[in-house]
C-alpha atoms as a PDB file:
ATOM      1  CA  UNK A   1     -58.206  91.716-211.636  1.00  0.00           C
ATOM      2  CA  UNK A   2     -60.593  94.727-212.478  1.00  0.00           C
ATOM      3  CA  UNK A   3     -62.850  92.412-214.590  1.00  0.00           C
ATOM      4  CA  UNK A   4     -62.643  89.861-211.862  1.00  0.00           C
ATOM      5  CA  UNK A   5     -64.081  92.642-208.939  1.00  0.00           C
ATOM      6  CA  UNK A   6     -66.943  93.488-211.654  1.00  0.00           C
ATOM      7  CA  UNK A   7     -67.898  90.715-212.148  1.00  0.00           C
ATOM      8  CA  UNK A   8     -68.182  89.788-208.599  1.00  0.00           C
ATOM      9  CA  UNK A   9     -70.029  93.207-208.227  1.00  0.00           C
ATOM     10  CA  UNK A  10     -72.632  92.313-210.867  1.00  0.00           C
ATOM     11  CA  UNK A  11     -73.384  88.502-209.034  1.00  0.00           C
ATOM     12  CA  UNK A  12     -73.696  90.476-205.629  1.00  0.00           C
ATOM     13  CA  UNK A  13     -76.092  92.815-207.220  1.00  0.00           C
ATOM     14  CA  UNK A  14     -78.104  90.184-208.952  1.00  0.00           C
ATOM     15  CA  UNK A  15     -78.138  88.277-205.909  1.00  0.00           C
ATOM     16  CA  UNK A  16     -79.666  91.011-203.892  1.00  0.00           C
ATOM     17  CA  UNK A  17     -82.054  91.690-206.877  1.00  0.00           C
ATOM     18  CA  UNK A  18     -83.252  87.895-206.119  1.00  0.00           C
ATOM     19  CA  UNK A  19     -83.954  88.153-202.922  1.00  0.00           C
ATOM     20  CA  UNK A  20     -85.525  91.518-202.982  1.00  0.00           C
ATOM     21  CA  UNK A  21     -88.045  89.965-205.823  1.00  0.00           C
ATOM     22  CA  UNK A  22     -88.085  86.428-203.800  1.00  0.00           C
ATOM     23  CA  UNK A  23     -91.697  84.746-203.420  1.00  0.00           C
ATOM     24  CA  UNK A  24     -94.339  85.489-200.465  1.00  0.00           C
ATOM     25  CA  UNK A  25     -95.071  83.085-198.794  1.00  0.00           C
ATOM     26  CA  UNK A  26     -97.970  81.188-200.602  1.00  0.00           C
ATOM     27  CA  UNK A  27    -100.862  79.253-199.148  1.00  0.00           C
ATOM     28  CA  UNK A  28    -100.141  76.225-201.474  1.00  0.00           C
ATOM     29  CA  UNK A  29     -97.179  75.198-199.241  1.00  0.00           C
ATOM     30  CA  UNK A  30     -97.920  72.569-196.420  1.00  0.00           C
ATOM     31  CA  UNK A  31     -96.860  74.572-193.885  1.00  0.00           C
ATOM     32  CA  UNK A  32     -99.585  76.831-194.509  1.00  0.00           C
ATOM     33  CA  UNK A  33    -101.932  74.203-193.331  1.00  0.00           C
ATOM     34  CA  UNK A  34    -100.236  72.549-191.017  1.00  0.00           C
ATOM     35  CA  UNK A  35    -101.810  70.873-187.846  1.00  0.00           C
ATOM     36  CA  UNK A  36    -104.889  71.254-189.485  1.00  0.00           C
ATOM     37  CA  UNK A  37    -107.570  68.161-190.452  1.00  0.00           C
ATOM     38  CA  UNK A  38    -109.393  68.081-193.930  1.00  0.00           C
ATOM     39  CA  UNK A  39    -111.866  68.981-192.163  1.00  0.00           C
ATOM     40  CA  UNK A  40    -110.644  71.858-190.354  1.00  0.00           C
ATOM     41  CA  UNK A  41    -109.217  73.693-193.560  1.00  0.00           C
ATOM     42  CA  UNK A  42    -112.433  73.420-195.281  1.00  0.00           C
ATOM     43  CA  UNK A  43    -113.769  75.073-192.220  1.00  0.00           C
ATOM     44  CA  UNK A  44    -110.806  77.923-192.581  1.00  0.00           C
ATOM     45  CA  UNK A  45    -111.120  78.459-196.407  1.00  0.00           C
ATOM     46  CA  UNK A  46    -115.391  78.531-196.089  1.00  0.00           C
ATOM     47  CA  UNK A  47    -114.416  81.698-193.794  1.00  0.00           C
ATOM     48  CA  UNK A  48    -114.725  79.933-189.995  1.00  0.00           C
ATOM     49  CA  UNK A  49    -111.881  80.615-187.634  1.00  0.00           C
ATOM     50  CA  UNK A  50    -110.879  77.190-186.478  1.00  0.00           C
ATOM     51  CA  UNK A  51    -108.932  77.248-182.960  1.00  0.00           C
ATOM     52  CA  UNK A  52    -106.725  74.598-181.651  1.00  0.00           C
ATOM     53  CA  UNK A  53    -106.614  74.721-177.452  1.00  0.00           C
ATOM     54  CA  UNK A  54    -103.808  72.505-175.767  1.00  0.00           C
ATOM     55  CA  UNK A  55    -103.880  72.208-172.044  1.00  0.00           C
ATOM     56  CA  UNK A  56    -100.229  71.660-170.715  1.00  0.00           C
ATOM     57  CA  UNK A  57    -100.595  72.484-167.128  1.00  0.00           C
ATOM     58  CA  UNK A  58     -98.225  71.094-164.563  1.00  0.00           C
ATOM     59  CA  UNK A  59     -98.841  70.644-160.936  1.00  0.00           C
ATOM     60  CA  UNK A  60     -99.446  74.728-160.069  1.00  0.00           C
ATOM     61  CA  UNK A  61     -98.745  75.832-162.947  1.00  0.00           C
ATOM     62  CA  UNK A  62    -100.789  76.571-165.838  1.00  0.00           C
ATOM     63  CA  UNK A  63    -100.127  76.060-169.071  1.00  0.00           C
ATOM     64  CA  UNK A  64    -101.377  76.675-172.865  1.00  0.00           C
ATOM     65  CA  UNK A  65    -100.634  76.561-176.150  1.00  0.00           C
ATOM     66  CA  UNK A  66    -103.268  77.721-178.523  1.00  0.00           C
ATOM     67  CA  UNK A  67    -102.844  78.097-182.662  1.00  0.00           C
ATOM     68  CA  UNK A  68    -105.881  79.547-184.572  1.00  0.00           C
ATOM     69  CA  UNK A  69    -106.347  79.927-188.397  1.00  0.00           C
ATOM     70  CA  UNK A  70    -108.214  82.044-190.711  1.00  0.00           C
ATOM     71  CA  UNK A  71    -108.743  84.080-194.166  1.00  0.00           C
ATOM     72  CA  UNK A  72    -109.047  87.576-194.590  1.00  0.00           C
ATOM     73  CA  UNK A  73    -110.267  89.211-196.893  1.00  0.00           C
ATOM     74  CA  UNK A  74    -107.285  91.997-197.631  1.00  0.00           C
ATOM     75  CA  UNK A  75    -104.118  91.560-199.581  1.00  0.00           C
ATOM     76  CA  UNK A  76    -100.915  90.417-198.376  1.00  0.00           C
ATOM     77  CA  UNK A  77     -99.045  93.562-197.507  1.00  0.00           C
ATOM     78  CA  UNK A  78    -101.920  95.720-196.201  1.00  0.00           C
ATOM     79  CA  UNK A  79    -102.428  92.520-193.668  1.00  0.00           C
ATOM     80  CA  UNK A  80     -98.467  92.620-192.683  1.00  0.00           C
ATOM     81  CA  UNK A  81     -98.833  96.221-192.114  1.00  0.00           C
ATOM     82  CA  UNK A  82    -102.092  96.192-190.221  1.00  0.00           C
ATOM     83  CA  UNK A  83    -100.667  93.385-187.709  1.00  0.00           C
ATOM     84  CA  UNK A  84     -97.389  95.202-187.533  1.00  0.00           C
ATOM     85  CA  UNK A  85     -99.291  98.070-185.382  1.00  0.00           C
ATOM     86  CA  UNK A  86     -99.098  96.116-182.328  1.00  0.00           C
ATOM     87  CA  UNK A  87     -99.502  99.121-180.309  1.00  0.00           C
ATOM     88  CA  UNK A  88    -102.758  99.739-181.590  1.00  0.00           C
ATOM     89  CA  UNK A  89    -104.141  95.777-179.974  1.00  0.00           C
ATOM     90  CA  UNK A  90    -106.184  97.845-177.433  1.00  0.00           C
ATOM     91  CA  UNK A  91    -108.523  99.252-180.106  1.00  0.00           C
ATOM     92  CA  UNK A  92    -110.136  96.245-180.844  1.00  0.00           C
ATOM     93  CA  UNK A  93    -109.136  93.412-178.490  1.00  0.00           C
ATOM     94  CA  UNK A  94    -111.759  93.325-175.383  1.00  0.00           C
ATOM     95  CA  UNK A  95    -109.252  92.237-172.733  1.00  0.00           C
ATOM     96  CA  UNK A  96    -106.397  95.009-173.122  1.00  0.00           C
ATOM     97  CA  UNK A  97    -107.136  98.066-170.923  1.00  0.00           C
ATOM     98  CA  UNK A  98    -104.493 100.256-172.795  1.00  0.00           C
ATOM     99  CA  UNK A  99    -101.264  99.540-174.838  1.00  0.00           C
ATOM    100  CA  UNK A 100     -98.002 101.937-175.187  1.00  0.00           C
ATOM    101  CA  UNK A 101     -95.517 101.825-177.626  1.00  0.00           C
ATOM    102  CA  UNK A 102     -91.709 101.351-175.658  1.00  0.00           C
ATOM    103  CA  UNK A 103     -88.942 101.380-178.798  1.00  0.00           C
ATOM    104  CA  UNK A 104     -89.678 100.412-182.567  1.00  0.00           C
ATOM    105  CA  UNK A 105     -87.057  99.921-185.256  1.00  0.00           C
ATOM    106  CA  UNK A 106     -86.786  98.257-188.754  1.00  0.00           C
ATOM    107  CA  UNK A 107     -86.409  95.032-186.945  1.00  0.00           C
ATOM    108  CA  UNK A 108     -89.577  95.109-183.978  1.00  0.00           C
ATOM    109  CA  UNK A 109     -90.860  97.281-181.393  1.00  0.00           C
ATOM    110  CA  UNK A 110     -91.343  97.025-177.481  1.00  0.00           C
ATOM    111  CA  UNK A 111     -94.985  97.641-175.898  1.00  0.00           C
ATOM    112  CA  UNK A 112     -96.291  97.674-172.902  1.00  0.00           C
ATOM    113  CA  UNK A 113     -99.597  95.703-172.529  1.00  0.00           C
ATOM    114  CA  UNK A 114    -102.312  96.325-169.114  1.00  0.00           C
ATOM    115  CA  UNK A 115    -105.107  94.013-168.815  1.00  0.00           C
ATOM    116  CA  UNK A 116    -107.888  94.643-165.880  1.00  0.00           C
ATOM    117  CA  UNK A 117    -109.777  91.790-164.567  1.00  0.00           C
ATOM    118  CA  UNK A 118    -110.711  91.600-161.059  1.00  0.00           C
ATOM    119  CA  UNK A 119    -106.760  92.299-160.600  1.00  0.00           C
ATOM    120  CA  UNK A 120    -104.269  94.094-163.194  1.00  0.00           C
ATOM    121  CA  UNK A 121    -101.800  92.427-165.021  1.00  0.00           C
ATOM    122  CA  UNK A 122     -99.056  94.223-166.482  1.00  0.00           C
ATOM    123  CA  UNK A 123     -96.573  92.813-169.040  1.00  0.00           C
ATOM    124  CA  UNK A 124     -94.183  94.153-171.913  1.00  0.00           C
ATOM    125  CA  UNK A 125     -93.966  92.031-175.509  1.00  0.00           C
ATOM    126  CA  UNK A 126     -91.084  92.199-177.665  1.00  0.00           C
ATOM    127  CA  UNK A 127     -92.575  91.927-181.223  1.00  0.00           C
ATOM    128  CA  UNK A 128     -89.657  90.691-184.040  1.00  0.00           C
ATOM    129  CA  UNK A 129     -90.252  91.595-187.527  1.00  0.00           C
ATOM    130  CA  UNK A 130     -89.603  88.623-190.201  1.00  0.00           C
ATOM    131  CA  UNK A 131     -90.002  90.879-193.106  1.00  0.00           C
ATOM    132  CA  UNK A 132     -89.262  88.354-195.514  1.00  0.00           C
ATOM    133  CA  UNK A 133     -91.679  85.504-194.647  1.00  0.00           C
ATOM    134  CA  UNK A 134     -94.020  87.843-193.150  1.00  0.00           C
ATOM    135  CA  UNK A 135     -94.025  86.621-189.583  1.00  0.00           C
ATOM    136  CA  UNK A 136     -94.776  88.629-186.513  1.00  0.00           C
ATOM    137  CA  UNK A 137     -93.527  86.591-183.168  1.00  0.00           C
ATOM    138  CA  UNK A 138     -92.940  87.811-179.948  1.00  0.00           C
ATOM    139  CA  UNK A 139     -91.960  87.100-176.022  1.00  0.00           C
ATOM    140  CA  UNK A 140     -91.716  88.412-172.397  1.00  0.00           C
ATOM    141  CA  UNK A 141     -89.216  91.400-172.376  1.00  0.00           C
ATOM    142  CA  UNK A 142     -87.082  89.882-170.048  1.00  0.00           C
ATOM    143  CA  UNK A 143     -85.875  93.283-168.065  1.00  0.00           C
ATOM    144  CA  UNK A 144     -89.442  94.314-167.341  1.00  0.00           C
ATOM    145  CA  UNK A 145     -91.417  93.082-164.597  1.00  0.00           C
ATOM    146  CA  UNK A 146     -93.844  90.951-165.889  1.00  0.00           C
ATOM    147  CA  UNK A 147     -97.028  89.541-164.121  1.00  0.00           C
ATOM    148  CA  UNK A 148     -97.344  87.046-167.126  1.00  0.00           C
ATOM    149  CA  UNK A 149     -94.499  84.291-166.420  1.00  0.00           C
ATOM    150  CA  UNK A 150     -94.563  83.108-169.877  1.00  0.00           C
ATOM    151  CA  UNK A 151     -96.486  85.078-173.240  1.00  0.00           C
ATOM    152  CA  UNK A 152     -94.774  84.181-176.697  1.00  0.00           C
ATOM    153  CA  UNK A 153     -96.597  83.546-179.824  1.00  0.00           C
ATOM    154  CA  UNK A 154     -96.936  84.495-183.718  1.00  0.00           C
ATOM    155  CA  UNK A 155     -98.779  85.424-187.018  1.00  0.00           C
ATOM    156  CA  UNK A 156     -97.929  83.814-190.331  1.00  0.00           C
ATOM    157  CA  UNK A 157     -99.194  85.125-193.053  1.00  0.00           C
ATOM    158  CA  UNK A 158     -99.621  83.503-196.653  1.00  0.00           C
ATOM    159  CA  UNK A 159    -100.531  85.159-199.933  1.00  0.00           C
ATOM    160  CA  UNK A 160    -104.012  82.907-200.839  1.00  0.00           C
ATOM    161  CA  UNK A 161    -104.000  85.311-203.953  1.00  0.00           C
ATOM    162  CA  UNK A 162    -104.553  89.203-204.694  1.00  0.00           C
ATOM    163  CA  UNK A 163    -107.190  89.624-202.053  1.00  0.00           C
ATOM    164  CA  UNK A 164    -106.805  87.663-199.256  1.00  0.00           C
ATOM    165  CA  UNK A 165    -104.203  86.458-196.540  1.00  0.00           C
ATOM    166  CA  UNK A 166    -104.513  83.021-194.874  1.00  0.00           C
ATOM    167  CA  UNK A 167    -103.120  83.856-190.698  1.00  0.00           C
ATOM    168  CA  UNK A 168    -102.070  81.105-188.887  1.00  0.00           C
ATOM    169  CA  UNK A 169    -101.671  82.540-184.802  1.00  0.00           C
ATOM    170  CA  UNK A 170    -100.293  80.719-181.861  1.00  0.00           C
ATOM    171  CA  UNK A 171     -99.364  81.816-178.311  1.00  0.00           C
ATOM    172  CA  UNK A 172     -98.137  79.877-175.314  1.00  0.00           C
ATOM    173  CA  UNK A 173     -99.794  81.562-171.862  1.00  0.00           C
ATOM    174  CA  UNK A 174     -98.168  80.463-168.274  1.00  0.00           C
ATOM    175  CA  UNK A 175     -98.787  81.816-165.635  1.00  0.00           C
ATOM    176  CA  UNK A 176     -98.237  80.814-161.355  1.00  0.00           C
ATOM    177  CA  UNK A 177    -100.049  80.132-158.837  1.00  0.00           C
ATOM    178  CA  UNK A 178     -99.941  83.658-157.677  1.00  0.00           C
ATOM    179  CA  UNK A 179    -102.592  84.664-160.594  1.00  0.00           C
ATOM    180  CA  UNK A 180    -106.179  82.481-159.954  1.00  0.00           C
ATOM    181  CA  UNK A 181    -107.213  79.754-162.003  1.00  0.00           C
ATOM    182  CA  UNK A 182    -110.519  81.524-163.170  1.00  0.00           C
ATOM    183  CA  UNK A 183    -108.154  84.505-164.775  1.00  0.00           C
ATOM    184  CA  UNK A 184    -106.061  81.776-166.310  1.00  0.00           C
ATOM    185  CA  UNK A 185    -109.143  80.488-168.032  1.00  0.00           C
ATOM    186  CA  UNK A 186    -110.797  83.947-168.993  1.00  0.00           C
ATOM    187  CA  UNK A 187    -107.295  85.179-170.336  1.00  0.00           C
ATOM    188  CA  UNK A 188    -107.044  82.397-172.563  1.00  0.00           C
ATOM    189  CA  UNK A 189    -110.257  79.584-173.479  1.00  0.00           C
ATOM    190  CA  UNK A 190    -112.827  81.533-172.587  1.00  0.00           C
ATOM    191  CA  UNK A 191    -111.788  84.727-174.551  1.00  0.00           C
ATOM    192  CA  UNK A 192    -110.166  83.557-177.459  1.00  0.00           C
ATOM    193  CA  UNK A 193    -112.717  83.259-179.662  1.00  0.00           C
ATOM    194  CA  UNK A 194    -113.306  86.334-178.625  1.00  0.00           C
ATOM    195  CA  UNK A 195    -110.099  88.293-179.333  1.00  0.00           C
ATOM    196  CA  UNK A 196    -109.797  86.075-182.298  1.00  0.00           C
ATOM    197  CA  UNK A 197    -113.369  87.222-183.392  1.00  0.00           C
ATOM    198  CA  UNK A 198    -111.983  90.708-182.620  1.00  0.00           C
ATOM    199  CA  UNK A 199    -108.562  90.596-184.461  1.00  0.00           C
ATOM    200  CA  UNK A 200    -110.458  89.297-187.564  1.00  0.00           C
ATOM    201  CA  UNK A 201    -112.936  92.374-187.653  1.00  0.00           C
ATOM    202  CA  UNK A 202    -109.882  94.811-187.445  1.00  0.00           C
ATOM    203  CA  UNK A 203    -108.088  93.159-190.618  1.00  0.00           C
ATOM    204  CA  UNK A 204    -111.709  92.833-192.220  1.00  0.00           C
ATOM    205  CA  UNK A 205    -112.152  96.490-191.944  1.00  0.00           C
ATOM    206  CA  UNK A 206    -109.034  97.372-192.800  1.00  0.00           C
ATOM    207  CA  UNK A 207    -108.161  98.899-189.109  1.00  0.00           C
ATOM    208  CA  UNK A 208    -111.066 100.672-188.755  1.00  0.00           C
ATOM    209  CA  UNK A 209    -113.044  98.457-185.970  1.00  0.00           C
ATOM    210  CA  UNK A 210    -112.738  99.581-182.623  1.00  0.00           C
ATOM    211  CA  UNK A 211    -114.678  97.516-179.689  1.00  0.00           C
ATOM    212  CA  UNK A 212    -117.568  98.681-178.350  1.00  0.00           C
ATOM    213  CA  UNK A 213    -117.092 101.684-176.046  1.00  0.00           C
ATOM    214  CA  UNK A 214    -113.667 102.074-176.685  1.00  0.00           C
ATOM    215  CA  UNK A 215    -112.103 105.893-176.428  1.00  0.00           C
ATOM    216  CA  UNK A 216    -108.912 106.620-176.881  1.00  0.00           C
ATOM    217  CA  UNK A 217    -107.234 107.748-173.508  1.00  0.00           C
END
């Protein structure tokens, strides 16, 4: 019996050992790449971020889902970490007023997000942690009163080697009738190259980019 709970002792331990030294995920796997024309990953891996923009509005409502890709030029892990500070978004993206950190734990973090236009637009994101496959996704918190009717989305990250991270992103943006068409549109196609552009310069530098003007309130 004693050599018996040992033994199943060692094969939990080994197991956990496994998993603990388990893979990244690498940029030779399809779904690194996926959605993506020949063309379009030659585009990616000669350092252009490609964007895919889906309209799915319907009736009032409008609707989009938008996936981007790119390859930075930082390792894995300092990548993970750098997206992982989701708080800090209003340093470098142009359309975020301010940001404040709600609740973080091991497994994600809560944050409050203000946007000014020609109205403001408040929202808080739950942000999940997928440690293991290095994933970053997040949604509406649905307790707070969001302006936003619908804001999930993601980054994947995949080891390309030592130095550099391929980051896939998508989001899906709704929002009523209540918020105008030409906010719609500014929020998402017209400034997402833009944040994209943005969001590439912070991992680049390796969070030291801030956007022009920006002070700390």
């Amino acid at each position: 019996m004693i050599k018996l709970i040992r033994f199943g002792f060692v094969a939990l331990v080994l197991a956990v050992g496994l998993c603990a030294w388990a893979d990244p995920p690498s940029a030779d796997s399809p779904q690194a790449w996926e959605g993506l024309t020949e063309d379009q990953v030659k585009k990616v891996k000669a350092g252009e971020i490609v964007i895919l923009d889906e309209d799915k509005s319907e009736g009032a409502d409008q609707k989009r889902f938008i996936r981007a890709a790119m390859i930075f030029d930082q390792p894995l892990e300092k990548t993970w970490k750098l997206f992982k500070a989701t708080e800090k978004q209003h340093r470098y993206l142009p359309d975020l007023d301010s940001c404040e950190l709600v609740q973080r734990d091991d497994k994600g973090d809560k944050v409050d997000f203000h946007v000014k236009l020609i109205l403001n637009i408040d929202y808080r994101i739950m942000h999940h942690y997928d440690e293991e496959n290095y994933k970053l996704w997040w949604h509406l918190d649905p307790d707070f009163d969001n302006d936003m009717k619908q804001v999930d989305g993601y980054w994947q990250l995949f080891k390309l080697d030592d130095k550099r991270t391929l980051a896939r992103y998508g989001t899906r943006v709704e929002v009523t009738s209540i918020i105008p068409e030409f906010v719609m549109k500014k929020l998402t196609r017209d400034n997402l190259p833009v944040n994209m552009e943005a969001a590439y310069k912070y991992i680049q530098s390796g969070g030291e980019y801030v956007k022009p003007g920006f002070k700390e309130k």
